[in-house]
PDB file of N, CA and C in Angstrom:
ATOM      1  N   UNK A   1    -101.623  25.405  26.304  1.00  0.00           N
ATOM      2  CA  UNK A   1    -102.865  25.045  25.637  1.00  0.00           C
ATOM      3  C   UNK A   1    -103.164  23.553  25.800  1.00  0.00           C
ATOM      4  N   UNK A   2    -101.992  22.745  25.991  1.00  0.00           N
ATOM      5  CA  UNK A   2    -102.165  21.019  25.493  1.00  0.00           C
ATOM      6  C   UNK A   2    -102.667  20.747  26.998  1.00  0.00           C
ATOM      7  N   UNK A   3    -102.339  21.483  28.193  1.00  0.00           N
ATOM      8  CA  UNK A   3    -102.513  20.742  29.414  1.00  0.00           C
ATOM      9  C   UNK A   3    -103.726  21.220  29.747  1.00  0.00           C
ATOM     10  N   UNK A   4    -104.516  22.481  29.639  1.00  0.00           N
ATOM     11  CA  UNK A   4    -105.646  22.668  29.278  1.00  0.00           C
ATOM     12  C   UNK A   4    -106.596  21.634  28.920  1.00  0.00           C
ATOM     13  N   UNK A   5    -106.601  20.864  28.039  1.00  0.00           N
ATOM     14  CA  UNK A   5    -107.459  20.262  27.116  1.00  0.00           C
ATOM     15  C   UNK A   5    -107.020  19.186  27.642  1.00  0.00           C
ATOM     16  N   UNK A   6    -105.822  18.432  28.223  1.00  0.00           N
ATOM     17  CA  UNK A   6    -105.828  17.498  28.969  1.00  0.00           C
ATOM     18  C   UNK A   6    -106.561  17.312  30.510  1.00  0.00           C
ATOM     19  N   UNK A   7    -106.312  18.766  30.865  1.00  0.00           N
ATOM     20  CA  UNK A   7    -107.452  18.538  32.467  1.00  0.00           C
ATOM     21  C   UNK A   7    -108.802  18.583  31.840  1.00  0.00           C
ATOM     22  N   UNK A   8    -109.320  19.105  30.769  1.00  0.00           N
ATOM     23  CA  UNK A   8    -110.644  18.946  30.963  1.00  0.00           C
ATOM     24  C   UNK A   8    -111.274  17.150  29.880  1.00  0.00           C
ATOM     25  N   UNK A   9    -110.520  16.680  29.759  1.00  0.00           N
ATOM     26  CA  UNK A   9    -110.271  15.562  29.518  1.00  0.00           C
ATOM     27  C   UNK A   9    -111.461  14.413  30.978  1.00  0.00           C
ATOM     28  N   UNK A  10    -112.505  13.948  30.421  1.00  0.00           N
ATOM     29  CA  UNK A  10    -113.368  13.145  31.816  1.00  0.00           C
ATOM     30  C   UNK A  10    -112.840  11.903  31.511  1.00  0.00           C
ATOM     31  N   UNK A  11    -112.524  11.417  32.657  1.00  0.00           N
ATOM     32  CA  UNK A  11    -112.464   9.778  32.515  1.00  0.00           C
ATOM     33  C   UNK A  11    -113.464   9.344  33.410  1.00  0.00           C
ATOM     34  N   UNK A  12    -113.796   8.581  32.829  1.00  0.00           N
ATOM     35  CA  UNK A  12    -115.088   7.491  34.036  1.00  0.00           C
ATOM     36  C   UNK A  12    -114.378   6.310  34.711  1.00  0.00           C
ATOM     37  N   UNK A  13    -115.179   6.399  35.903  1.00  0.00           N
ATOM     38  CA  UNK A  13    -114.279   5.797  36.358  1.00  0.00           C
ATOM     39  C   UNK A  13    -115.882   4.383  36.315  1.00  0.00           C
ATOM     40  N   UNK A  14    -114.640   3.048  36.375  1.00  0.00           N
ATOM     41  CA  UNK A  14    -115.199   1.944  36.142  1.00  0.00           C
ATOM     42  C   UNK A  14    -115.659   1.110  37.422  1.00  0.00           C
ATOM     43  N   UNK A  15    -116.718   0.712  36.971  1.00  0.00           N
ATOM     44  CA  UNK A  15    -117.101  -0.756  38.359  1.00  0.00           C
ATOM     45  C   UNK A  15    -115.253  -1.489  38.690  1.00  0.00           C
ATOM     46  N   UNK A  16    -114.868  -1.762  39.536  1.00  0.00           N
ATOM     47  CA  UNK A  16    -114.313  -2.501  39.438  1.00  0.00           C
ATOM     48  C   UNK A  16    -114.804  -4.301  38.755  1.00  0.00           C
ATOM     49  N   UNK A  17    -115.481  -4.258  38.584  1.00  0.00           N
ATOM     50  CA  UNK A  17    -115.384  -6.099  38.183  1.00  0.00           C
ATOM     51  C   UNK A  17    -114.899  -5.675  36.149  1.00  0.00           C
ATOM     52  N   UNK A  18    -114.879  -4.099  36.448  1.00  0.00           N
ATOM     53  CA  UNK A  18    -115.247  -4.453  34.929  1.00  0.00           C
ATOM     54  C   UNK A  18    -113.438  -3.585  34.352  1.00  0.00           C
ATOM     55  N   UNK A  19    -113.190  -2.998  35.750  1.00  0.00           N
ATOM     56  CA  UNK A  19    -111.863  -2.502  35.721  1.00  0.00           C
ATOM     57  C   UNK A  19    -110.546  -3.859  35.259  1.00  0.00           C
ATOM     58  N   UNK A  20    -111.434  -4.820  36.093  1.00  0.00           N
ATOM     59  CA  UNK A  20    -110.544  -6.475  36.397  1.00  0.00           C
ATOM     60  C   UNK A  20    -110.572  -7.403  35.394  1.00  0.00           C
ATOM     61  N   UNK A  21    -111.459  -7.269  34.201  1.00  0.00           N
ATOM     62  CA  UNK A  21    -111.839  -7.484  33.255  1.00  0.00           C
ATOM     63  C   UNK A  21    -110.809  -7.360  32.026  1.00  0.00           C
ATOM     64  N   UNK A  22    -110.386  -5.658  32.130  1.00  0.00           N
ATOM     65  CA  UNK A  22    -109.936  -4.697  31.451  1.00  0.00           C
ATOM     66  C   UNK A  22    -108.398  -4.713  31.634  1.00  0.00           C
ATOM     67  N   UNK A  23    -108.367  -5.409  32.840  1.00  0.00           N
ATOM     68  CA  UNK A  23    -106.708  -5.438  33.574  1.00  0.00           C
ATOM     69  C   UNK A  23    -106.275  -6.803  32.711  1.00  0.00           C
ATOM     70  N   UNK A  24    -107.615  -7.904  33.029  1.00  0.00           N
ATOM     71  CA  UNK A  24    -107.046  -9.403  32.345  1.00  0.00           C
ATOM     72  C   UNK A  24    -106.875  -8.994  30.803  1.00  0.00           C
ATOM     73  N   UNK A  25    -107.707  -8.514  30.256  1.00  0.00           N
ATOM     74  CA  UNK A  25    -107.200  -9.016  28.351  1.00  0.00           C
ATOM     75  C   UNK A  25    -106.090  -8.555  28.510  1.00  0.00           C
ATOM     76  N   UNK A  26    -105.546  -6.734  29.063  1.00  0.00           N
ATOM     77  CA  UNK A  26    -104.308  -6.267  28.641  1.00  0.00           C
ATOM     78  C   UNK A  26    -103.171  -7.359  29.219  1.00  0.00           C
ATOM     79  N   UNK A  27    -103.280  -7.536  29.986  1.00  0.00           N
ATOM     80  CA  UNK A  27    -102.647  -8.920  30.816  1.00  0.00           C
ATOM     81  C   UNK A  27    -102.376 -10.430  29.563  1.00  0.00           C
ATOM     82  N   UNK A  28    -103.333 -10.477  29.241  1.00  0.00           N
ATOM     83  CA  UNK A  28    -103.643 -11.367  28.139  1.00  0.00           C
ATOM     84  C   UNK A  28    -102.487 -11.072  26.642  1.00  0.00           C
ATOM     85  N   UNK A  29    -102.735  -9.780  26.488  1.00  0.00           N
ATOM     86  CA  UNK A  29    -101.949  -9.304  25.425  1.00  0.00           C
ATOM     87  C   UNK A  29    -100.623  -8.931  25.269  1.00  0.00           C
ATOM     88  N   UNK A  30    -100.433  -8.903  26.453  1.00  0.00           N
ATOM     89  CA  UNK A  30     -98.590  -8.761  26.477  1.00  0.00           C
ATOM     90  C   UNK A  30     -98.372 -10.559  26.733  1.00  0.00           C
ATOM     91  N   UNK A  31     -99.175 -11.140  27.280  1.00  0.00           N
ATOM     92  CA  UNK A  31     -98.613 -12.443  27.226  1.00  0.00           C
ATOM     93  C   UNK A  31     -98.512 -13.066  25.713  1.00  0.00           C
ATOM     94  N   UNK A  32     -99.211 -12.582  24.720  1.00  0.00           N
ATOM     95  CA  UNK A  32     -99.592 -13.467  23.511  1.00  0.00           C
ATOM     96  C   UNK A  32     -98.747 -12.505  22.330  1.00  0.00           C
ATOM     97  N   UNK A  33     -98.815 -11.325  23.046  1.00  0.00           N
ATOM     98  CA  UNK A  33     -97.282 -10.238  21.939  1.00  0.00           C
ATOM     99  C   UNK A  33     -96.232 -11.212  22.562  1.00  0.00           C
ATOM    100  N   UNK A  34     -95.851 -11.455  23.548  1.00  0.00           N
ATOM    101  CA  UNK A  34     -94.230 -12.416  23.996  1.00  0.00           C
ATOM    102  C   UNK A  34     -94.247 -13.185  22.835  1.00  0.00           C
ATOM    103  N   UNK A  35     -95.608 -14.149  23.063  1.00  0.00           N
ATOM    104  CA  UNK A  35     -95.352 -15.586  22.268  1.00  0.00           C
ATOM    105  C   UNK A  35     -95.452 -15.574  20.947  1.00  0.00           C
ATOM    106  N   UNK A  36     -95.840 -14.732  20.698  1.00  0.00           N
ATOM    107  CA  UNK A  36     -96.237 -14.224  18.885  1.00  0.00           C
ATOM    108  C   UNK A  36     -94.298 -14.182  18.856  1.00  0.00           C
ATOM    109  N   UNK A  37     -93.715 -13.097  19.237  1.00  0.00           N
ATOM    110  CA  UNK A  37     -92.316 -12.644  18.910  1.00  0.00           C
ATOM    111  C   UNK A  37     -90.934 -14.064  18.941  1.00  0.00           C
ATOM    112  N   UNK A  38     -91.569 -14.498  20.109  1.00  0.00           N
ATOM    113  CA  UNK A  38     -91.031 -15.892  20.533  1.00  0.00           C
ATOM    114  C   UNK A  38     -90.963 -16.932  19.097  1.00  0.00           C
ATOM    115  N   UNK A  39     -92.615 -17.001  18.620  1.00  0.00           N
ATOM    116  CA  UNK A  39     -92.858 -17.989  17.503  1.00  0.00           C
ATOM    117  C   UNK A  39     -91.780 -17.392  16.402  1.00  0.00           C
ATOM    118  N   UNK A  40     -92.268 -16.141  15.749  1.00  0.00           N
ATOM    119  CA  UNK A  40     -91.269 -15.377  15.246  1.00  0.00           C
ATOM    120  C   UNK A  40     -90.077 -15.805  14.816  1.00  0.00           C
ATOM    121  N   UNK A  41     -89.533 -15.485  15.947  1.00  0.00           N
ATOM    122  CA  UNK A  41     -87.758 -15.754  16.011  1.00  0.00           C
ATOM    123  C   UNK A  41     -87.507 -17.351  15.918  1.00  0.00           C
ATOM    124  N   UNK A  42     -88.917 -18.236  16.220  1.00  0.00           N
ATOM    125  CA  UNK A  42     -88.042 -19.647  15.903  1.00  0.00           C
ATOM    126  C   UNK A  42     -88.267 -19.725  14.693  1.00  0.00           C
ATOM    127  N   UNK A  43     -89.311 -19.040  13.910  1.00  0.00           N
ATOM    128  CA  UNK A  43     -89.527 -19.372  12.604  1.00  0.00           C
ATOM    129  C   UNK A  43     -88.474 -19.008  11.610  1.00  0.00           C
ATOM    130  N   UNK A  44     -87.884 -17.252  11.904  1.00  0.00           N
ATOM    131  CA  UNK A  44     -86.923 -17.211  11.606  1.00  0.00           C
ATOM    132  C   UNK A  44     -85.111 -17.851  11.757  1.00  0.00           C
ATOM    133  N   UNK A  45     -85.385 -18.745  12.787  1.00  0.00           N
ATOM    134  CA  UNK A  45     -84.280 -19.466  12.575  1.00  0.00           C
ATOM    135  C   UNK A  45     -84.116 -20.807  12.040  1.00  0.00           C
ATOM    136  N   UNK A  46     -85.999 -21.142  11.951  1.00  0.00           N
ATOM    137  CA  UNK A  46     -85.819 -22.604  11.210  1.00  0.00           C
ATOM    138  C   UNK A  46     -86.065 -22.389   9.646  1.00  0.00           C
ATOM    139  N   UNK A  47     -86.511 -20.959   9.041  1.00  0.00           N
ATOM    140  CA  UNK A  47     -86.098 -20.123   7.683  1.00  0.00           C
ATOM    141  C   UNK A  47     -84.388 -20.588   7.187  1.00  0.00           C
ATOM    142  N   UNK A  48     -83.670 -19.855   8.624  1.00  0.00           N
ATOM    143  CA  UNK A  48     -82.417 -19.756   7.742  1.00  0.00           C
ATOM    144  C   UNK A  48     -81.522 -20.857   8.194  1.00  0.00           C
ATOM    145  N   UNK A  49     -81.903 -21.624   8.841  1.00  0.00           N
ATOM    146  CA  UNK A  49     -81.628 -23.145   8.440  1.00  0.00           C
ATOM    147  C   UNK A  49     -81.575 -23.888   7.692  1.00  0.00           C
ATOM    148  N   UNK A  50     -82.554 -23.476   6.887  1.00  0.00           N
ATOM    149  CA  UNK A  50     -83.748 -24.072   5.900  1.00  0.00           C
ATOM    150  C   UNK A  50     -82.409 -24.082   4.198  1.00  0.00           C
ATOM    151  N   UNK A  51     -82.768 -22.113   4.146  1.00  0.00           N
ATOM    152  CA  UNK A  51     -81.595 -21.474   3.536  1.00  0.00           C
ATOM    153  C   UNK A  51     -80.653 -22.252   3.441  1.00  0.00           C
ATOM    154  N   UNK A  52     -79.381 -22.469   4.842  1.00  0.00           N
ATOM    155  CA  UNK A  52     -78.229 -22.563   4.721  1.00  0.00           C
ATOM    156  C   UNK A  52     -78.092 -24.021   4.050  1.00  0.00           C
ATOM    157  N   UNK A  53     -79.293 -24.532   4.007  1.00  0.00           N
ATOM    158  CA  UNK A  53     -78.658 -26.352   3.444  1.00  0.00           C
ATOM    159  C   UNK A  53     -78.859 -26.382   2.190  1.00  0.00           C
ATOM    160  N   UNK A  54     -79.305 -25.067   0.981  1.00  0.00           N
ATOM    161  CA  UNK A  54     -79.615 -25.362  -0.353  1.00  0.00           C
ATOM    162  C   UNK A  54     -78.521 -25.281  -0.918  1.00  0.00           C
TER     163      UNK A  54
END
């Protein structure tokens, strides 16, 4: 039944300029999830830094 309803599933297909568009933000967003996780983890280690000197 599920693969059914998956073939009749339409995708459009895109201009490319607008495919390239669509490629950069996701492109964009794994770069700025890294640095988000990156910030993160320094924050959490200048937290328990912070902690260990009270």
């Amino acid at each position: 039944m599920q693969s059914k309803m998956i073939n009749a599933v339409l995708i459009p297909l895109l201009e490319l300029s607008i495919q390239e568009k669509i490629e950069s933000k996701i492109t964009q967003s794994f770069a700025l999830r890294a640095k988000s996780k990156e910030l993160l983890e320094e924050a959490k280690v200048k937290v328990e830094e912070k902690i260990s000197l009270l």
